[in-house]
N, C-alpha and C. Protein backbone atom coordinates (compact mmCIF):
# COMPACT_ATOMS: atom_id res chain seq x y z
N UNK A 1 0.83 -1.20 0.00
CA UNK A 1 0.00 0.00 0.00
C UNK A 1 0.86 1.25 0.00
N UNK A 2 0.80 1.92 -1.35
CA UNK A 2 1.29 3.15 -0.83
C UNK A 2 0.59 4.24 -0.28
N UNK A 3 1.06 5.26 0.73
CA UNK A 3 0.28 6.20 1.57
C UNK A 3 0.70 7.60 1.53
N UNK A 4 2.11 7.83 0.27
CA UNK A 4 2.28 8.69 0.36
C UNK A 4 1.68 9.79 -0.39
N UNK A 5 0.88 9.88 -0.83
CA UNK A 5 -0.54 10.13 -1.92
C UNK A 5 -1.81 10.61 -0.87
N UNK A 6 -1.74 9.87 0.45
CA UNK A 6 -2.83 10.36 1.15
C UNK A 6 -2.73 11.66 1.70
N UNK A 7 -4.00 12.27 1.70
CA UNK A 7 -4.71 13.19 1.93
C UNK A 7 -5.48 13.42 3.10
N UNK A 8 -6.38 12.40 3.42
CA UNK A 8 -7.12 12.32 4.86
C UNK A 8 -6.89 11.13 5.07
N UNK A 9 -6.81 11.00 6.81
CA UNK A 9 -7.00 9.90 7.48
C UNK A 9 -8.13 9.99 8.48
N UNK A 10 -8.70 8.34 8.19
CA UNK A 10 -10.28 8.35 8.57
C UNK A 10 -9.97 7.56 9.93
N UNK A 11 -9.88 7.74 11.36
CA UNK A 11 -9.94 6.37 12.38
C UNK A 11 -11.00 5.81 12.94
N UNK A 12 -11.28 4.60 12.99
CA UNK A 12 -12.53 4.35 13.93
C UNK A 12 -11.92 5.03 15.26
N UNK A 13 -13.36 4.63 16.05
CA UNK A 13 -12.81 4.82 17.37
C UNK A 13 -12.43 3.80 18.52
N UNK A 14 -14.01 3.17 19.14
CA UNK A 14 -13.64 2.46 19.94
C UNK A 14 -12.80 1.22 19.11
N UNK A 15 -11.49 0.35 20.21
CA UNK A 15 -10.64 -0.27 19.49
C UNK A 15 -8.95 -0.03 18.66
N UNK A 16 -9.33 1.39 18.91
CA UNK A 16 -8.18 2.17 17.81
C UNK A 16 -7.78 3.56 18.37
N UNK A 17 -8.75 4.36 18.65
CA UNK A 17 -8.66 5.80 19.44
C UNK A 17 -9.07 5.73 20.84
N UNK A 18 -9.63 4.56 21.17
CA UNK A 18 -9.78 4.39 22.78
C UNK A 18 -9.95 3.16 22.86
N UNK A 19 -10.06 2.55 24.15
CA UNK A 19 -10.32 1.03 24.23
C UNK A 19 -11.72 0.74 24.01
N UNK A 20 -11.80 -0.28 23.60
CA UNK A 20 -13.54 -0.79 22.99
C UNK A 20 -14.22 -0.97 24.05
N UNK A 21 -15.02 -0.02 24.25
CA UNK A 21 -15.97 0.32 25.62
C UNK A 21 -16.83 -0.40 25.64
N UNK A 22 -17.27 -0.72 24.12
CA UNK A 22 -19.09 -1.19 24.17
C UNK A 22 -18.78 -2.32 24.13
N UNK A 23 -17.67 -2.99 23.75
CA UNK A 23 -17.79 -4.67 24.40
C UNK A 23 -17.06 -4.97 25.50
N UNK A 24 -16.33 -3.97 26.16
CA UNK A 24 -15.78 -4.73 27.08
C UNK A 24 -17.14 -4.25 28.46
N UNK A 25 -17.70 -2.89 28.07
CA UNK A 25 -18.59 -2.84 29.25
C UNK A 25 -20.08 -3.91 28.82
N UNK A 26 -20.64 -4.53 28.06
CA UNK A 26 -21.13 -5.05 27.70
C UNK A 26 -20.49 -6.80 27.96
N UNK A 27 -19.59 -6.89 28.36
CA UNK A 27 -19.09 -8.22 28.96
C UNK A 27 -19.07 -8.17 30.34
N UNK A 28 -18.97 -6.96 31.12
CA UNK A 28 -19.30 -6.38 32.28
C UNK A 28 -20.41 -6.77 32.67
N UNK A 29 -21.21 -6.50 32.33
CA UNK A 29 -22.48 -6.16 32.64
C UNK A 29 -23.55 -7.56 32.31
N UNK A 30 -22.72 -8.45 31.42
CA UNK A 30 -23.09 -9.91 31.10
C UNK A 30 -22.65 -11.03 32.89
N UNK A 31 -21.55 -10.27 32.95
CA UNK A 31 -21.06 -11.07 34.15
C UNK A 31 -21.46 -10.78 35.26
N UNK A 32 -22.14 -9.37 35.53
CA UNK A 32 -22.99 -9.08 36.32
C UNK A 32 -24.12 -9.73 36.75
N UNK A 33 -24.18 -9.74 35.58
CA UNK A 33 -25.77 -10.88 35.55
C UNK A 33 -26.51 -11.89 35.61
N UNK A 34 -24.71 -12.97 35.47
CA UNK A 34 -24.33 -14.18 35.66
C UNK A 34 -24.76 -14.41 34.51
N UNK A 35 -24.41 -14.43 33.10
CA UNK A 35 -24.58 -14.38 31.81
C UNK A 35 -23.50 -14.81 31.21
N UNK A 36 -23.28 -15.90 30.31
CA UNK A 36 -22.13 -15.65 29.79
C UNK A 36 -21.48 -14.50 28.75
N UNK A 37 -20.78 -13.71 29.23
CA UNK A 37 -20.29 -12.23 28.43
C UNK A 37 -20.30 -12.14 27.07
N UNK A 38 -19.37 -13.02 26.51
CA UNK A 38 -19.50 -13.29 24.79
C UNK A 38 -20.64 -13.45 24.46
N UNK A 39 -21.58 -14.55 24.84
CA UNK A 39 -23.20 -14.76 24.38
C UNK A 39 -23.76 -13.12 24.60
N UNK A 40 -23.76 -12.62 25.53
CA UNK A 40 -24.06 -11.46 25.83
C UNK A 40 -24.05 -10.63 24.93
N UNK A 41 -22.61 -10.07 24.78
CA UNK A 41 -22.09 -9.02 23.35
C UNK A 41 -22.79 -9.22 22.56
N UNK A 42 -22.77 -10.49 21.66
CA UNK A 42 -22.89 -11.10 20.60
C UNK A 42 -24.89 -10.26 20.22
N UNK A 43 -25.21 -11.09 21.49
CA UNK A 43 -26.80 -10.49 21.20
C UNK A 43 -27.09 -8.85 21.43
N UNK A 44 -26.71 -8.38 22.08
CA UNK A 44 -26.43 -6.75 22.34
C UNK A 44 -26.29 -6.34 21.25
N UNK A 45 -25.11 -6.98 20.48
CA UNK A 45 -24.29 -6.23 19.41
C UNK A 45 -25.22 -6.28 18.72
N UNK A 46 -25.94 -7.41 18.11
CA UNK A 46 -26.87 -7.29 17.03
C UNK A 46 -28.03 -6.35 17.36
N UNK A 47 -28.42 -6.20 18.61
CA UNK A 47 -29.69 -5.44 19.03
C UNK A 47 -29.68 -4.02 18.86
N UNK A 48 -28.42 -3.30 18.81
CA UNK A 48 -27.77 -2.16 18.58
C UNK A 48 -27.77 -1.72 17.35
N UNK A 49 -27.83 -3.07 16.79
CA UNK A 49 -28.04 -2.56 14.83
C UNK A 49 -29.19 -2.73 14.71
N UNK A 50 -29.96 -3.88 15.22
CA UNK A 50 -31.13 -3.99 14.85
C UNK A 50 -32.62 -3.24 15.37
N UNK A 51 -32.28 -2.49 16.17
CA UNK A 51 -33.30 -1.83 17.13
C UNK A 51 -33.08 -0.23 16.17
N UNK A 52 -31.74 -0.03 15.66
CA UNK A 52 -31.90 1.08 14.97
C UNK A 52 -31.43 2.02 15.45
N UNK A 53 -30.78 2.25 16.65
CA UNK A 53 -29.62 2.95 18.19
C UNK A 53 -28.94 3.66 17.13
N UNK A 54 -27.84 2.56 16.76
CA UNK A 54 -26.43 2.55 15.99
C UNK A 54 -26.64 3.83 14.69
N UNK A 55 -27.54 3.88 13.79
CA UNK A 55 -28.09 4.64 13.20
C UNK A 55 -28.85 6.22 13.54
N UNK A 56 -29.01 5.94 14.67
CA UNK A 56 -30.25 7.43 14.86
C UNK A 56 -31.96 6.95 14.84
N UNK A 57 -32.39 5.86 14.44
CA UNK A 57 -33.73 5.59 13.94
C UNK A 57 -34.29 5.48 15.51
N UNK A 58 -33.63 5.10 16.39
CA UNK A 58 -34.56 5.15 17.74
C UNK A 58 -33.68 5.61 18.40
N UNK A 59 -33.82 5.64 20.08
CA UNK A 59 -33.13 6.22 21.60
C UNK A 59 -33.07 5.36 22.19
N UNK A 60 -31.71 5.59 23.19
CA UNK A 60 -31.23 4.73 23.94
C UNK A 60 -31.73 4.09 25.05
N UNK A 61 -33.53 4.74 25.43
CA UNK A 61 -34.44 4.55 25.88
C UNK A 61 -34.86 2.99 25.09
N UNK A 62 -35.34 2.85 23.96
CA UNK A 62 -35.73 1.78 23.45
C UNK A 62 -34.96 1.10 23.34
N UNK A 63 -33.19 1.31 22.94
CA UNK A 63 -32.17 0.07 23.11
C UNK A 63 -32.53 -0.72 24.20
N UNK A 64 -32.31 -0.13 25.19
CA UNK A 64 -31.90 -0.77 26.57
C UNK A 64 -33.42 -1.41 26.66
N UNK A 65 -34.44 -1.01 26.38
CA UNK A 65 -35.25 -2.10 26.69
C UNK A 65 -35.72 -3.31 25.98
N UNK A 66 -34.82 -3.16 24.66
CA UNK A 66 -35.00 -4.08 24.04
C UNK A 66 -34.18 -5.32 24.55
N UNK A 67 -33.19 -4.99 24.85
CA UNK A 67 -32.02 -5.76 25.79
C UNK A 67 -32.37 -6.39 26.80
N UNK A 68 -33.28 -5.76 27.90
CA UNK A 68 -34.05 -5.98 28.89
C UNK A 68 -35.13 -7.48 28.75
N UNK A 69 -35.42 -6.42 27.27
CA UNK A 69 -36.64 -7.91 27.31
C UNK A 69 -36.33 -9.24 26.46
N UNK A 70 -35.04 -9.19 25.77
CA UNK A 70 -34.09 -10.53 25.32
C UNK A 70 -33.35 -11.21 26.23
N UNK A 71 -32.84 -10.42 27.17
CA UNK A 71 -31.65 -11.26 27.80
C UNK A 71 -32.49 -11.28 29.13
N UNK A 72 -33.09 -10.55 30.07
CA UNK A 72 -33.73 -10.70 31.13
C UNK A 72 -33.01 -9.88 32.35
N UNK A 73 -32.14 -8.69 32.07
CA UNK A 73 -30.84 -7.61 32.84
C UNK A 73 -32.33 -6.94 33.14
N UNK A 74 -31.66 -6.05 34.29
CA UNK A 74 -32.95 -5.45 35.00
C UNK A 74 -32.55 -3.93 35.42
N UNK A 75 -31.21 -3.71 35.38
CA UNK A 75 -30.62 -2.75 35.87
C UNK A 75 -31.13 -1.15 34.81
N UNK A 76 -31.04 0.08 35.49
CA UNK A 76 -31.55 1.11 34.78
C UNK A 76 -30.81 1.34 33.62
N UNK A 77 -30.97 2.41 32.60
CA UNK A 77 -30.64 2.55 31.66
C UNK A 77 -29.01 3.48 32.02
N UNK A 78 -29.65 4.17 32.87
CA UNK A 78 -28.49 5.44 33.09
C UNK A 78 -27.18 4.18 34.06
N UNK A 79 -27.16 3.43 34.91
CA UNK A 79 -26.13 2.37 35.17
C UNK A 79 -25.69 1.48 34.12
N UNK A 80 -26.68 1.13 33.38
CA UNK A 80 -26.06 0.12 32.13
C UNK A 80 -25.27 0.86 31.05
N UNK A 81 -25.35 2.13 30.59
CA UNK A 81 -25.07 3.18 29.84
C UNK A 81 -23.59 3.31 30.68
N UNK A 82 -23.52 3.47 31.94
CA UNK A 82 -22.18 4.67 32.76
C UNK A 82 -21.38 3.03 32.58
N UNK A 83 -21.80 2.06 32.23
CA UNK A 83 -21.22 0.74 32.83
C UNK A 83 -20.38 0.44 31.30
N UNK A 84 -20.90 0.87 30.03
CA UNK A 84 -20.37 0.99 29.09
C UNK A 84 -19.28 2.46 28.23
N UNK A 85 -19.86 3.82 29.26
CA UNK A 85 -18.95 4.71 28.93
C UNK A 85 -17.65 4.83 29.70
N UNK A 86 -17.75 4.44 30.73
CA UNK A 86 -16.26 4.42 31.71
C UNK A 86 -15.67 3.04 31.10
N UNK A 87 -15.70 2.32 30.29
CA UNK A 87 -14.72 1.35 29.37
C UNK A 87 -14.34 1.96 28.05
N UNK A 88 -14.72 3.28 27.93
CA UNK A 88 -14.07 3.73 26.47
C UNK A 88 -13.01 4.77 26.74
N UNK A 89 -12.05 4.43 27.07
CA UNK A 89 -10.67 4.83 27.34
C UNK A 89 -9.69 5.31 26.56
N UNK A 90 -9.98 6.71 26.60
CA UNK A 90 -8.48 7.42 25.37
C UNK A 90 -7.32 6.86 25.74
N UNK A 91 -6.97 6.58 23.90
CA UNK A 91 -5.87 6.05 24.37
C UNK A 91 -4.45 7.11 23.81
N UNK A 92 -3.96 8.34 24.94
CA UNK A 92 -3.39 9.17 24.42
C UNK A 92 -1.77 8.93 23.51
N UNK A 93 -1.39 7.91 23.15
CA UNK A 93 -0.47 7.81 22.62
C UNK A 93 -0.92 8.01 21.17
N UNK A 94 -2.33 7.50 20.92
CA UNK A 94 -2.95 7.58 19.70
C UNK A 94 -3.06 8.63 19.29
N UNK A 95 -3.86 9.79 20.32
CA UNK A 95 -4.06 11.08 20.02
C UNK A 95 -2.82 11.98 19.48
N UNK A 96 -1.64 11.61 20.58
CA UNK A 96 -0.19 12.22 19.47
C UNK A 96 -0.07 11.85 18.35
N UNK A 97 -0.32 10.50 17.81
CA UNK A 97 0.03 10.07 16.61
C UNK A 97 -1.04 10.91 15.52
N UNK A 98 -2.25 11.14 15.93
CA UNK A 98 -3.17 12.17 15.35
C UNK A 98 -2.80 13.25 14.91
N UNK A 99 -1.51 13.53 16.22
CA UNK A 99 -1.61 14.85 15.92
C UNK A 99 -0.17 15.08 15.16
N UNK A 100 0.47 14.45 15.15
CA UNK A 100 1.41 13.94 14.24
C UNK A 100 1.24 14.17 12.59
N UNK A 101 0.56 13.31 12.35
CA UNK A 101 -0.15 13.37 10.89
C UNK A 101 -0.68 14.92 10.62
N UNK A 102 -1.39 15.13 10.87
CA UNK A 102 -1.99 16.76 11.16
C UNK A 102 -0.85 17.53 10.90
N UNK A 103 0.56 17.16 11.47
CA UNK A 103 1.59 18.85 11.19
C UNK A 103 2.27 18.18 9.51
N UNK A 104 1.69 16.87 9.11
CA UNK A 104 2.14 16.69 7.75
C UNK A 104 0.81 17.43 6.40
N UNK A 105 0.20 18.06 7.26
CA UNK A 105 -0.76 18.90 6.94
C UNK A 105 -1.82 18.21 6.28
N UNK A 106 -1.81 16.54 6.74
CA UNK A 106 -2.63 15.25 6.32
C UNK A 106 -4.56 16.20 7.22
N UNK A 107 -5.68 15.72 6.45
CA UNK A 107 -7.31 16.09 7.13
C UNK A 107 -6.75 14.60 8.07
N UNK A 108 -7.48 15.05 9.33
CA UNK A 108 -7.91 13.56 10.16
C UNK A 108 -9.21 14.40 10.79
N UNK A 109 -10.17 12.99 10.60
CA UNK A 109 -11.31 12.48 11.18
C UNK A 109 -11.52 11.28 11.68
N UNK A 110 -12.82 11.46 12.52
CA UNK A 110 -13.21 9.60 12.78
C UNK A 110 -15.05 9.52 11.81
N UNK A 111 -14.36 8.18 12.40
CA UNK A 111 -15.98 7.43 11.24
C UNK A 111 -16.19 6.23 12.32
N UNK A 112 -16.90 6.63 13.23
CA UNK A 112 -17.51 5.03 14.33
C UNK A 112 -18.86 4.87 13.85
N UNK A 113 -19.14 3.77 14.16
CA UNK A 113 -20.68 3.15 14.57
C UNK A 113 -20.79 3.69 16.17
N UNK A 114 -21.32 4.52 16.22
CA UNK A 114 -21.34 4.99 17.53
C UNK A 114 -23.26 5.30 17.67
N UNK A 115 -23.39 6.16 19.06
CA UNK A 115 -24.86 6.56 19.18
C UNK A 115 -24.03 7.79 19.96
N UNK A 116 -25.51 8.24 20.59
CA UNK A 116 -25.12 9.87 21.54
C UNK A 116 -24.15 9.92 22.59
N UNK A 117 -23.18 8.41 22.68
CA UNK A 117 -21.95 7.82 23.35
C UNK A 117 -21.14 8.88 23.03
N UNK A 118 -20.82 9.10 22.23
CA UNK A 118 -19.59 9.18 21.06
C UNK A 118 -19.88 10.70 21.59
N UNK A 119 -20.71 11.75 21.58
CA UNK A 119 -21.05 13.08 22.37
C UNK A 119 -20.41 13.04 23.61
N UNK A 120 -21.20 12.46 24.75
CA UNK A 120 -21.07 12.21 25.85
C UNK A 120 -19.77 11.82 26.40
N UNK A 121 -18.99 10.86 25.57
CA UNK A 121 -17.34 10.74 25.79
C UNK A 121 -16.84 12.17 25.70
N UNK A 122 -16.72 12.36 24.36
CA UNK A 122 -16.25 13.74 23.72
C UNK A 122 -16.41 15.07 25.22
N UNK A 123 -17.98 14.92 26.15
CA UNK A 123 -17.95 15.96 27.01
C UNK A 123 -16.95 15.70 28.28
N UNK A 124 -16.84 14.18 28.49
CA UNK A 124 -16.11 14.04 29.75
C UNK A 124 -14.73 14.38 29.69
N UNK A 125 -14.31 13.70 28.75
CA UNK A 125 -12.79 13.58 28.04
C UNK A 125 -12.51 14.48 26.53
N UNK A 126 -12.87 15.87 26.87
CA UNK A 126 -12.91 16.38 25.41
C UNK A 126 -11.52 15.61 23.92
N UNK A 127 -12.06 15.43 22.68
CA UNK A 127 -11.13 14.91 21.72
C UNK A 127 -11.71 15.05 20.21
N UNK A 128 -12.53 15.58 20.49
CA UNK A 128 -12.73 15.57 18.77
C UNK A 128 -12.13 17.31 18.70
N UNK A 129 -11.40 18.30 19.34
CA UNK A 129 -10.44 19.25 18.41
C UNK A 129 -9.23 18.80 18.22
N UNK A 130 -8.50 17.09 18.11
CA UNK A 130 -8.20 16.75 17.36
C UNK A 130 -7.86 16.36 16.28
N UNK A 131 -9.27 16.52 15.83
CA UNK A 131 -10.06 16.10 14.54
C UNK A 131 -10.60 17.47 13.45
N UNK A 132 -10.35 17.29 12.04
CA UNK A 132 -10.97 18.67 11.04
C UNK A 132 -12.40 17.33 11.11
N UNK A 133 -12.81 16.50 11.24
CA UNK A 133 -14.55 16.00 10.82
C UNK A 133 -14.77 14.77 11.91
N UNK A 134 -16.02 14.88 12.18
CA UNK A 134 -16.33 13.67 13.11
C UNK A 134 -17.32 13.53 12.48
N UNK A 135 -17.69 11.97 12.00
CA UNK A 135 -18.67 11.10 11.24
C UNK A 135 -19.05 10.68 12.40
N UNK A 136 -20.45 10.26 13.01
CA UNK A 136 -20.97 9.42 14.05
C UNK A 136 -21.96 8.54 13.32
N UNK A 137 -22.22 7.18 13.44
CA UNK A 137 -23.08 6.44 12.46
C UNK A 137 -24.63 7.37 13.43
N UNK A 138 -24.71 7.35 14.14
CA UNK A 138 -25.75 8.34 14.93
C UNK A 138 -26.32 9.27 14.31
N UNK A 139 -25.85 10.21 13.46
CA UNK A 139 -25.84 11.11 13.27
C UNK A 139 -26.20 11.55 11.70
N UNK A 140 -25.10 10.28 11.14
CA UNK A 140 -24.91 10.21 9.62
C UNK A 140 -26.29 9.28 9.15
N UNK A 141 -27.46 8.44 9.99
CA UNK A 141 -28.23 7.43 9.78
C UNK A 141 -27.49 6.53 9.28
N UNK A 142 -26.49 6.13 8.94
CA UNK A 142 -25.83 5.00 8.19
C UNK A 142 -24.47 4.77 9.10
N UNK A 143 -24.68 3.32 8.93
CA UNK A 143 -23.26 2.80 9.68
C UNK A 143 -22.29 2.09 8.83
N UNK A 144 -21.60 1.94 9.41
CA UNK A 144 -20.63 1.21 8.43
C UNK A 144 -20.39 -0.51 7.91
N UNK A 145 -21.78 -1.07 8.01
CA UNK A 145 -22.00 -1.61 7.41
C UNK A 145 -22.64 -1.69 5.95
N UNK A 146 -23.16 -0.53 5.74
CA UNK A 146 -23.01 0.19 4.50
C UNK A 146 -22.49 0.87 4.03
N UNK A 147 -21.48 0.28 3.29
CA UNK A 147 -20.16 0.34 2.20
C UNK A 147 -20.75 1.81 1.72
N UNK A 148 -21.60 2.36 1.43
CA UNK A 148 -21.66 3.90 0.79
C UNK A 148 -21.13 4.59 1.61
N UNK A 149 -21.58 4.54 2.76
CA UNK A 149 -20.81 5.57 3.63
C UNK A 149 -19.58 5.83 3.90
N UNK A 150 -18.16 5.10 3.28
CA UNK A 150 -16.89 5.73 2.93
C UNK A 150 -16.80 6.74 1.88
N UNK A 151 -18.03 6.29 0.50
CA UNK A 151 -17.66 7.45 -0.41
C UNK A 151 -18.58 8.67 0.39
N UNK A 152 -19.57 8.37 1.10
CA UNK A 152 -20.46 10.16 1.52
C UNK A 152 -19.33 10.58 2.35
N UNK A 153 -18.66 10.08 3.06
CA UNK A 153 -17.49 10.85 4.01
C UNK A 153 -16.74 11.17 3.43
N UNK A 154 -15.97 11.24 2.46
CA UNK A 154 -14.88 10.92 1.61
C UNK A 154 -15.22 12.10 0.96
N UNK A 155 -16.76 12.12 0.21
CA UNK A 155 -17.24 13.69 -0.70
C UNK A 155 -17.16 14.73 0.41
N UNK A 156 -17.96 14.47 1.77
CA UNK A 156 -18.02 15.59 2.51
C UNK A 156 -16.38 16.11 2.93
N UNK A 157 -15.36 15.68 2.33
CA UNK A 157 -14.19 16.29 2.88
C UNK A 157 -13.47 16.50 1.75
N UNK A 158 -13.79 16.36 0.91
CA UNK A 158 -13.54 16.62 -0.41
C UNK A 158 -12.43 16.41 -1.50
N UNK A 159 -12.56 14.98 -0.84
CA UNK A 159 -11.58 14.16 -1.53
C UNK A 159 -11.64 13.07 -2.07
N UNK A 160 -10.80 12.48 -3.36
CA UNK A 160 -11.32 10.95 -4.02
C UNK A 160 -11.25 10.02 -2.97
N UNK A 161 -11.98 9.02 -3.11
CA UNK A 161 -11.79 7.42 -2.15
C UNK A 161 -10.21 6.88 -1.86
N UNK A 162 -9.74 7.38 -3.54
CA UNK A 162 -8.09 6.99 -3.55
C UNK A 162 -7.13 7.82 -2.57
N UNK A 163 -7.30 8.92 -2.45
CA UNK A 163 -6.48 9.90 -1.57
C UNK A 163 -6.88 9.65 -0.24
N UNK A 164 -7.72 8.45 0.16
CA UNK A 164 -8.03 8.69 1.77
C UNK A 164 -7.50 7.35 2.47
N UNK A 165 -7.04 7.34 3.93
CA UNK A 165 -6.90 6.13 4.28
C UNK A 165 -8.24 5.88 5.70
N UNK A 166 -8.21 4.67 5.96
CA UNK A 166 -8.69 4.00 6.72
C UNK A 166 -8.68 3.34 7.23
N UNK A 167 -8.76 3.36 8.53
CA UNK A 167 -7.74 3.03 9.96
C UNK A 167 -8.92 2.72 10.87
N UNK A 168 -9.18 0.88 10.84
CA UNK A 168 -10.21 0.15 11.40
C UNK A 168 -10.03 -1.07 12.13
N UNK A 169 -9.99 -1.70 13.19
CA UNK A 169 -9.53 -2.92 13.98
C UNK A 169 -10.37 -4.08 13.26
N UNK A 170 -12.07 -3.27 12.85
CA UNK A 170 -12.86 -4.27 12.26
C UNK A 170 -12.25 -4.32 10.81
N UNK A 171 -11.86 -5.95 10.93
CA UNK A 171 -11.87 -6.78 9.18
C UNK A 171 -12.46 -6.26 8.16
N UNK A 172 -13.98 -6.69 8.70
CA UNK A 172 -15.23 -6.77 7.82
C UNK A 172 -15.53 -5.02 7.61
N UNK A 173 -15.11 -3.90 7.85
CA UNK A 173 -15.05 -2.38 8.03
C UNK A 173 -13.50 -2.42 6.55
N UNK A 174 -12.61 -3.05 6.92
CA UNK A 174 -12.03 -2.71 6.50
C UNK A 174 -11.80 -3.35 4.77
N UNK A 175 -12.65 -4.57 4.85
CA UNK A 175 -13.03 -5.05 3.44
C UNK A 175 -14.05 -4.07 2.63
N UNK A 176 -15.25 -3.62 3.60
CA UNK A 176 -16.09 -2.67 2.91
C UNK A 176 -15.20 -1.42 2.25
N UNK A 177 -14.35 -1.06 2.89
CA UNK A 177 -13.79 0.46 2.28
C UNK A 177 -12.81 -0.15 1.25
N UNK A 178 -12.24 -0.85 1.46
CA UNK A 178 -11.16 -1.49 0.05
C UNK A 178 -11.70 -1.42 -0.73
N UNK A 179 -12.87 -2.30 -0.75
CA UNK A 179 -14.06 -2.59 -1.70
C UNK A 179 -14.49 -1.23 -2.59
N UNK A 180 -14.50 0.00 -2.00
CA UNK A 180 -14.86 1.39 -1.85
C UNK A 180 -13.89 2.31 -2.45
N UNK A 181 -12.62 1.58 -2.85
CA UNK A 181 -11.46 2.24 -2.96
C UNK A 181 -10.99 2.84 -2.38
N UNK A 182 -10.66 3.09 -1.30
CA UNK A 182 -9.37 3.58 0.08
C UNK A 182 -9.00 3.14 -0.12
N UNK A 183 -7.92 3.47 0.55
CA UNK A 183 -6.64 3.29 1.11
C UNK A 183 -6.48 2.45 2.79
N UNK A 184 -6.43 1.30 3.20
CA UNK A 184 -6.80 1.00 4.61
C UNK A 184 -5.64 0.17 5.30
N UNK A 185 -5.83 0.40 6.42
CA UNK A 185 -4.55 -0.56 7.22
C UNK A 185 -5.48 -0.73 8.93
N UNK A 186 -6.02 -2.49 8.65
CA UNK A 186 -5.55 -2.77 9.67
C UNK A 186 -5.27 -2.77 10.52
N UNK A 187 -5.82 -2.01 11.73
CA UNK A 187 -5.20 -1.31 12.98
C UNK A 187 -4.63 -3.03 14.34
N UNK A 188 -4.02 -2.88 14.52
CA UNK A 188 -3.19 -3.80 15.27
C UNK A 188 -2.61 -3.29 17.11
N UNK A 189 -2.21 -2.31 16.36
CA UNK A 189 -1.86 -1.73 17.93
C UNK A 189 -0.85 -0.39 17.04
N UNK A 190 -0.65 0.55 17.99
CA UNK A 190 0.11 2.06 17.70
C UNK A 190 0.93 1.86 17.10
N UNK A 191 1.82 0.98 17.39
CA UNK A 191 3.89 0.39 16.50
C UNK A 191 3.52 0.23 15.51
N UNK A 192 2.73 -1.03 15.54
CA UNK A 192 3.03 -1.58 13.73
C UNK A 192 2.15 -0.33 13.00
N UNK A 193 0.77 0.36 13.18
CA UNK A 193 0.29 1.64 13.05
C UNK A 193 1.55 2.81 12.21
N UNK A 194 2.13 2.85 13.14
CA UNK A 194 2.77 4.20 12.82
C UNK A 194 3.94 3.78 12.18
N UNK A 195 4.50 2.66 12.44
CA UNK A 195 5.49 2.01 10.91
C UNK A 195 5.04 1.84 9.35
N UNK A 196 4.00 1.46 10.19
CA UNK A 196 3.11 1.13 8.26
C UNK A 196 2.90 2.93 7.79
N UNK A 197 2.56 3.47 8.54
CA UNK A 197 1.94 4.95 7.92
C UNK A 197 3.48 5.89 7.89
N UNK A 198 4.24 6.02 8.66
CA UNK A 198 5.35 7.00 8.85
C UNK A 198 5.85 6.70 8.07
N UNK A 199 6.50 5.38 7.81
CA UNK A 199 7.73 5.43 7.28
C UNK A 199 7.94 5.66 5.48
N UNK A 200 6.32 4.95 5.17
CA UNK A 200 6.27 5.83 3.74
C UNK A 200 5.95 7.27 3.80
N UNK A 201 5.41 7.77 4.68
CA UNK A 201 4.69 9.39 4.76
C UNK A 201 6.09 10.18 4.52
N UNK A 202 6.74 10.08 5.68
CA UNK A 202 7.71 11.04 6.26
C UNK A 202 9.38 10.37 5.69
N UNK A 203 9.01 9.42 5.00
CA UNK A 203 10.30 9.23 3.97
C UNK A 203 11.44 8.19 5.06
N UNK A 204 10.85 7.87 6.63
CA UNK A 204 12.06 7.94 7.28
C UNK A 204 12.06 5.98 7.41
């Protein structure tokens, strides 16, 4: 992959810019319950897409009770919610590397599947003036399981698919945008990250 051609860099979040809140507090909150955690996620996760959260189409009022009435958790919305935002953990070595890219006068944004989370982090732990664009699937109605939504992000910043990269822990995220024509890598952890991107960027 070459990257020295790029223009913007796109990051998810949870997984990559902080630790993955919504499954690790969502394995929390399985074990709370005496649930097995993975079974847990697994059905959450889908309920999050499928209830319409992840998108904007409903409130986190109707998530949680959809959850309620699949798995049989009893706890309020506002504890099950704080039980999943105190696991999304900046991870500031990332944020330098953000800001890194930025003095190569590279656009950076994020693009999550997020809901009114992705706000609510942002107020505790301010981080999106990091960022020239924040995509929220919340916000945008579309998540990133629909492959269009690399090229609508991509126009709103005003650049080809080819000039952009994309920086995702999820596989299946990162087949959709290939697919899409980006530019993508794989997120692994910060090292191999900033080897793969620096060392073609910055020549070193």
């Amino acid at each position: 992959m070459n990257v020295a051609m790029v223009q913007a860099v796109i990051f998810d979040f949870g997984g990559v810019l902080a630790e993955e809140g919504f499954k690790e507090g969502l394995k929390a909150i399985g074990n709370e319950n005496g649930l097995d955690p993975d079974t847990f996620f697994m059905i959450v996760n889908e309920l999050v897409y499928q209830t319409g959260y992840v998108t904007g189409i409903t409130d986190e009022v109707h998530f949680w009770n959809a959850v309620r009435e699949k798995t049989g958790i009893t706890r309020s919305d506002k504890r099950l919610g704080e039980e999943i935002l105190k696991k999304f953990i900046l991870r500031p070595d990332m944020l330098k590397c953000v800001e890194r890219i930025k003095s190569l006068n590279v656009v950076t944004a994020i693009l999550s599947d997020q809901t009114n989370w992705l706000d609510e982090i942002n107020q505790r732990t301010p981080f999106y003036h990091y960022f020239d664009y924040i995509f929220n699937s919340f916000k945008l109605k579309k998540s990133k399981k629909d492959a269009s939504v690399f090229r609508d992000v991509c126009s709103v910043m005003g650049f080809k698919p080819e000039e952009v990269l994309f920086v995702d822990d999820n596989r299946e995220n990162i087949k959709r945008a290939l697919n899409e024509c980006l530019k993508v890598i794989h997120f692994i952890d910060r090292d191999s990250f900033e080897k793969e991107f620096f060392t073609v960027k910055e020549g070193v």
